[in-house]
C-alpha atoms as a PDB file:
ATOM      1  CA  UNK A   1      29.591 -25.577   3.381  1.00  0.00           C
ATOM      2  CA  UNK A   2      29.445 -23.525   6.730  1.00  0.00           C
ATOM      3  CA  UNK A   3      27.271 -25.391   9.490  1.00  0.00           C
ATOM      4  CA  UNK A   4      24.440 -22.662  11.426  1.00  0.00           C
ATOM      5  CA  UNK A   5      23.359 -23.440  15.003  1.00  0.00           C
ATOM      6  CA  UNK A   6      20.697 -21.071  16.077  1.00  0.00           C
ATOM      7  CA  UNK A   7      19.531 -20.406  19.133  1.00  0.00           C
ATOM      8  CA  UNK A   8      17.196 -18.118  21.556  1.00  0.00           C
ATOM      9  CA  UNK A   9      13.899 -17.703  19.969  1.00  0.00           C
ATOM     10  CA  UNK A  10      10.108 -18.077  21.735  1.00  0.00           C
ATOM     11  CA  UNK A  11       7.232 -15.944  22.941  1.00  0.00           C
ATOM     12  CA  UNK A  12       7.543 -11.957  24.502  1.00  0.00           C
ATOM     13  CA  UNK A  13       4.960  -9.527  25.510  1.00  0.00           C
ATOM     14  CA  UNK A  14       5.218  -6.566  22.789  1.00  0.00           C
ATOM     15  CA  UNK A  15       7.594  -4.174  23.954  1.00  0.00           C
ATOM     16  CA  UNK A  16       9.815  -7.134  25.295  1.00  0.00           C
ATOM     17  CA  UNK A  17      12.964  -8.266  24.087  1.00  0.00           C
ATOM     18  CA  UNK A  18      14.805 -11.330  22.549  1.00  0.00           C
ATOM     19  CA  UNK A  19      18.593 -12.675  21.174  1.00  0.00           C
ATOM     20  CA  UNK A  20      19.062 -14.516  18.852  1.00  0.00           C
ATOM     21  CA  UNK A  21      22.526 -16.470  18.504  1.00  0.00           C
ATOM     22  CA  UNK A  22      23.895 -18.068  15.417  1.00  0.00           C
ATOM     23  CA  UNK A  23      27.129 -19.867  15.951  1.00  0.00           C
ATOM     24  CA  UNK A  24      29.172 -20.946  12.439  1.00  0.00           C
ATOM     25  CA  UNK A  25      31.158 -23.916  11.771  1.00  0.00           C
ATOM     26  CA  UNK A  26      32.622 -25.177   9.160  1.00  0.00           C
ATOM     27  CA  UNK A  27      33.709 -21.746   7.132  1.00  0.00           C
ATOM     28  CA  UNK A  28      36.914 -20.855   6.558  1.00  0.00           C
ATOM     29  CA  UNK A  29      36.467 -17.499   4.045  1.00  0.00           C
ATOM     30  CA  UNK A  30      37.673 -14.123   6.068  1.00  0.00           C
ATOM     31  CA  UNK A  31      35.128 -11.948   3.980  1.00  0.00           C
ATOM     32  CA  UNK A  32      31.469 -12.813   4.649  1.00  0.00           C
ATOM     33  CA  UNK A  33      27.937 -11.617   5.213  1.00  0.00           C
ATOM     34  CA  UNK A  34      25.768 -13.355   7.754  1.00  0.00           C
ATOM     35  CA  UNK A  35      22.621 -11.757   8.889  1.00  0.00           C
ATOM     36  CA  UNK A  36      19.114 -12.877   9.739  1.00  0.00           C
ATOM     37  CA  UNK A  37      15.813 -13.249   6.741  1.00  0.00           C
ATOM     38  CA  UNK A  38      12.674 -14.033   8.684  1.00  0.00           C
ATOM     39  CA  UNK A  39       9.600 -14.950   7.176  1.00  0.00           C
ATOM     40  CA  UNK A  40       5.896 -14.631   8.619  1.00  0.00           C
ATOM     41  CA  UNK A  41       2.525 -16.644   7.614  1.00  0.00           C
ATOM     42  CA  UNK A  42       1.577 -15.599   4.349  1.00  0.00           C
ATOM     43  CA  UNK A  43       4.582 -13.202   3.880  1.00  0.00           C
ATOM     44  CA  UNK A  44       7.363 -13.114   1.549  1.00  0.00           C
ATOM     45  CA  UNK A  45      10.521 -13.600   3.244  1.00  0.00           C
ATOM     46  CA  UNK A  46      12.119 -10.351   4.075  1.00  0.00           C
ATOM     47  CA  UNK A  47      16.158  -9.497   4.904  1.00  0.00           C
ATOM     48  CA  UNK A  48      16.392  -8.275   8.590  1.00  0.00           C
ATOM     49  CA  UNK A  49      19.698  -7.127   9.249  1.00  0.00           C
ATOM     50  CA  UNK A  50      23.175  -8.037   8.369  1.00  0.00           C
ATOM     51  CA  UNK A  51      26.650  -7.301   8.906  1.00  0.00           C
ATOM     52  CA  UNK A  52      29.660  -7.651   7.019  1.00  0.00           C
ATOM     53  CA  UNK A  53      32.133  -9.934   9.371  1.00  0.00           C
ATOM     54  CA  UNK A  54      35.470  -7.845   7.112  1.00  0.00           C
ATOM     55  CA  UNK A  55      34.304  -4.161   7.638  1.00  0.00           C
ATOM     56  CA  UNK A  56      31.724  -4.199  10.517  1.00  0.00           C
ATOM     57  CA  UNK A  57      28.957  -2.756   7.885  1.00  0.00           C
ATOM     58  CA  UNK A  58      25.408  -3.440   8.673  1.00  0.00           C
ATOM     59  CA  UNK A  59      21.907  -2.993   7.193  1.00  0.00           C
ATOM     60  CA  UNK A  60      18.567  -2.815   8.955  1.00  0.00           C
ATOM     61  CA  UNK A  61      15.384  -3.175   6.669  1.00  0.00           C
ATOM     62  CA  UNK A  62      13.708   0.259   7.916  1.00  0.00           C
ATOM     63  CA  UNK A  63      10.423  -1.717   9.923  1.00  0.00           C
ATOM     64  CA  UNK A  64      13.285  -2.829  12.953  1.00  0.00           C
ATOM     65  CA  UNK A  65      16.007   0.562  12.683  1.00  0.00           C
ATOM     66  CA  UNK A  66      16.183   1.794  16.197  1.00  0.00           C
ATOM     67  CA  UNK A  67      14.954  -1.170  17.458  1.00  0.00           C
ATOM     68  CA  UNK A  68      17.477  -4.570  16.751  1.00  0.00           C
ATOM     69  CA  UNK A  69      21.358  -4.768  16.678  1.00  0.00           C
ATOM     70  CA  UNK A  70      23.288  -7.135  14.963  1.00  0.00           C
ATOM     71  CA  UNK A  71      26.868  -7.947  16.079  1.00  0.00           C
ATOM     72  CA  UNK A  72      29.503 -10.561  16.055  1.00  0.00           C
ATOM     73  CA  UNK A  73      32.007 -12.114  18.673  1.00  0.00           C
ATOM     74  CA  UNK A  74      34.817 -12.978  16.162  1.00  0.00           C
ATOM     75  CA  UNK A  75      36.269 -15.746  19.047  1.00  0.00           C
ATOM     76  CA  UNK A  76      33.468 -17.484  19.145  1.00  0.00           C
ATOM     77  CA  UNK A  77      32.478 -16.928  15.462  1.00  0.00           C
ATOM     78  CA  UNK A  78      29.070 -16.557  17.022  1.00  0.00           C
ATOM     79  CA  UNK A  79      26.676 -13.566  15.379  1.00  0.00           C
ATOM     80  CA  UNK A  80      23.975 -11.964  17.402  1.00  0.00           C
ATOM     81  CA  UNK A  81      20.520 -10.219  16.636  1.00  0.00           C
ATOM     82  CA  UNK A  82      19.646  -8.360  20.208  1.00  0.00           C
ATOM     83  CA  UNK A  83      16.015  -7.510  19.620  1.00  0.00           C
ATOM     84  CA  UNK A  84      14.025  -4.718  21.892  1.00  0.00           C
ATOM     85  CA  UNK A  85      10.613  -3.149  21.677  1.00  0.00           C
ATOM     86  CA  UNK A  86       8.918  -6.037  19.791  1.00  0.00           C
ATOM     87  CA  UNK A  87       6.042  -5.650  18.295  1.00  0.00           C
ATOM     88  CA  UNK A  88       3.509  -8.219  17.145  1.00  0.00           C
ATOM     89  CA  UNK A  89       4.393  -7.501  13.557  1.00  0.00           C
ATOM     90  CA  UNK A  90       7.491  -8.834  14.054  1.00  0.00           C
ATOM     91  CA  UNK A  91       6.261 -12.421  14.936  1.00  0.00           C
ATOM     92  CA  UNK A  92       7.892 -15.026  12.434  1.00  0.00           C
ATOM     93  CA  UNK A  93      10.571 -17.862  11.722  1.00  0.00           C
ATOM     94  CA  UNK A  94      14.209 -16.037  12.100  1.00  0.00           C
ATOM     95  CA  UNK A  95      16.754 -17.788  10.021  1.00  0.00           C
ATOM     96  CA  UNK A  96      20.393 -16.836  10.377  1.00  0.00           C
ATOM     97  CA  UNK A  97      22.240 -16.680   6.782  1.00  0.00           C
ATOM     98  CA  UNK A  98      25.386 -16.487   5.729  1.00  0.00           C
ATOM     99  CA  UNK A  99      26.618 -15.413   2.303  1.00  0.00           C
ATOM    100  CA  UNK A 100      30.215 -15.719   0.466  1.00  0.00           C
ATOM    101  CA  UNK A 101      30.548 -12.103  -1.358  1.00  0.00           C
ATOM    102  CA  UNK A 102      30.089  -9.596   0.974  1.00  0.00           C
ATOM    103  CA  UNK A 103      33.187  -7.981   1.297  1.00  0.00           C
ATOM    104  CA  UNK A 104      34.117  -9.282  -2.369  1.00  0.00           C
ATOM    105  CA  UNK A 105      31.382  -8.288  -5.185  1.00  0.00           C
ATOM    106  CA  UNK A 106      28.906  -7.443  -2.650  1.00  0.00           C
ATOM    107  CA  UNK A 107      27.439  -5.250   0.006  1.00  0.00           C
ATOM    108  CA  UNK A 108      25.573  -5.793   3.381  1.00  0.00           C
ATOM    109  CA  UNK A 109      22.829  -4.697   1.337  1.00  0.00           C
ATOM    110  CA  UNK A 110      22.724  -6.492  -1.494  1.00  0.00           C
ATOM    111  CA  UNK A 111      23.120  -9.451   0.967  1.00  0.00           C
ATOM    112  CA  UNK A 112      20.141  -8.165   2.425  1.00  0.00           C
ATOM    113  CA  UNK A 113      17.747  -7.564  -0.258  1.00  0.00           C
ATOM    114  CA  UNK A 114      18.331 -10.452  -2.514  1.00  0.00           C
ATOM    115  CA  UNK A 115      15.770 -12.478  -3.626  1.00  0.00           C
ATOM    116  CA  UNK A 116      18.157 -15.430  -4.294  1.00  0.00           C
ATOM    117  CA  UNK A 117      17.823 -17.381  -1.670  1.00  0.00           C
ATOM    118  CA  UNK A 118      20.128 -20.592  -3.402  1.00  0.00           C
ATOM    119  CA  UNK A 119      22.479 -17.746  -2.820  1.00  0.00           C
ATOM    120  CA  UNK A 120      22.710 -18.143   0.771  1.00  0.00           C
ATOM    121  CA  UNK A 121      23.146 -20.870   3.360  1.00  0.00           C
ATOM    122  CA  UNK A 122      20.657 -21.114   5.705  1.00  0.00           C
ATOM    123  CA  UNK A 123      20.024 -22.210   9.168  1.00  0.00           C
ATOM    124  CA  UNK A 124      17.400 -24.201  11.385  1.00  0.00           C
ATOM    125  CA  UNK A 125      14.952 -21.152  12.052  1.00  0.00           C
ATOM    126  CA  UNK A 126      14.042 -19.994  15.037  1.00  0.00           C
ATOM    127  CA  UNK A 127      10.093 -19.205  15.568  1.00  0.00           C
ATOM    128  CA  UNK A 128       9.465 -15.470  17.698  1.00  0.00           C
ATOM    129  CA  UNK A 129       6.346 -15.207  18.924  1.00  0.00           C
ATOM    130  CA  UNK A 130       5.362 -11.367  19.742  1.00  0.00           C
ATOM    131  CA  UNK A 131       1.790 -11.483  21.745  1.00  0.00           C
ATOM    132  CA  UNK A 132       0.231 -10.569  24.821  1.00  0.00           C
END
């Protein structure tokens, strides 16, 4: 079971800008998903982006395209979500996920839009905080 360490959440001004980091430990697998759900007050929890550590593939849900890149520094098997132009609407608890069949039976997206959350392995959370 892969170990998440996340790190580089708080509170921005809308229109500012956060990274988040997720460093993994513990997983050996070559093909994997990770990416980052969040989850706001009242909200269902909602894929953000994630990337596909074999092929480089990514997926965006369409409220943060243009706005947040995900990436990965494969030395440091450390994944990144660089976040600009922040809105309030984005304020929530950031979890970094990983998942085991991306780049095997499944897709960035699938990774991305599944409601089965046993599915993936989760992280601390991170709380951003988008407010003036």
């Amino acid at each position: 079971q892969p170990q998440l360490v996340e790190s580089g959440g708080g509170l921005v001004q809308p229109g500012g800008s956060l990274r988040l980091s997720c460093a993994v430990s513990g997983w050996t697998l070559e093909r994997y998903g990770i990416g980052w759900f969040r989850q706001a007050p009242g909200k269902e929890r909602e894929g953000v982006s994630c990337l596909s550590v074999s092929d480089g593939s990514t997926h965006y849900v369409d409220s943060v395209k243009g706005r947040f890149t995900i990436s990965r520094d494969r030395t440091k098997k450390t994944a990144y979500l660089q976040m600009n132009n922040l809105k309030p609407e984005d304020t929530a608890v950031y979890y970094c996920v990983v998942e085991s069949y991306v780049g095997w039976t499944n897709t960035v997206q699938d990774m991305c839009t599944t409601k089965n959350y046993p599915s993936l392995y989760w992280g601390q959370g991170s709380q951003v905080t988008v407010s003036s």
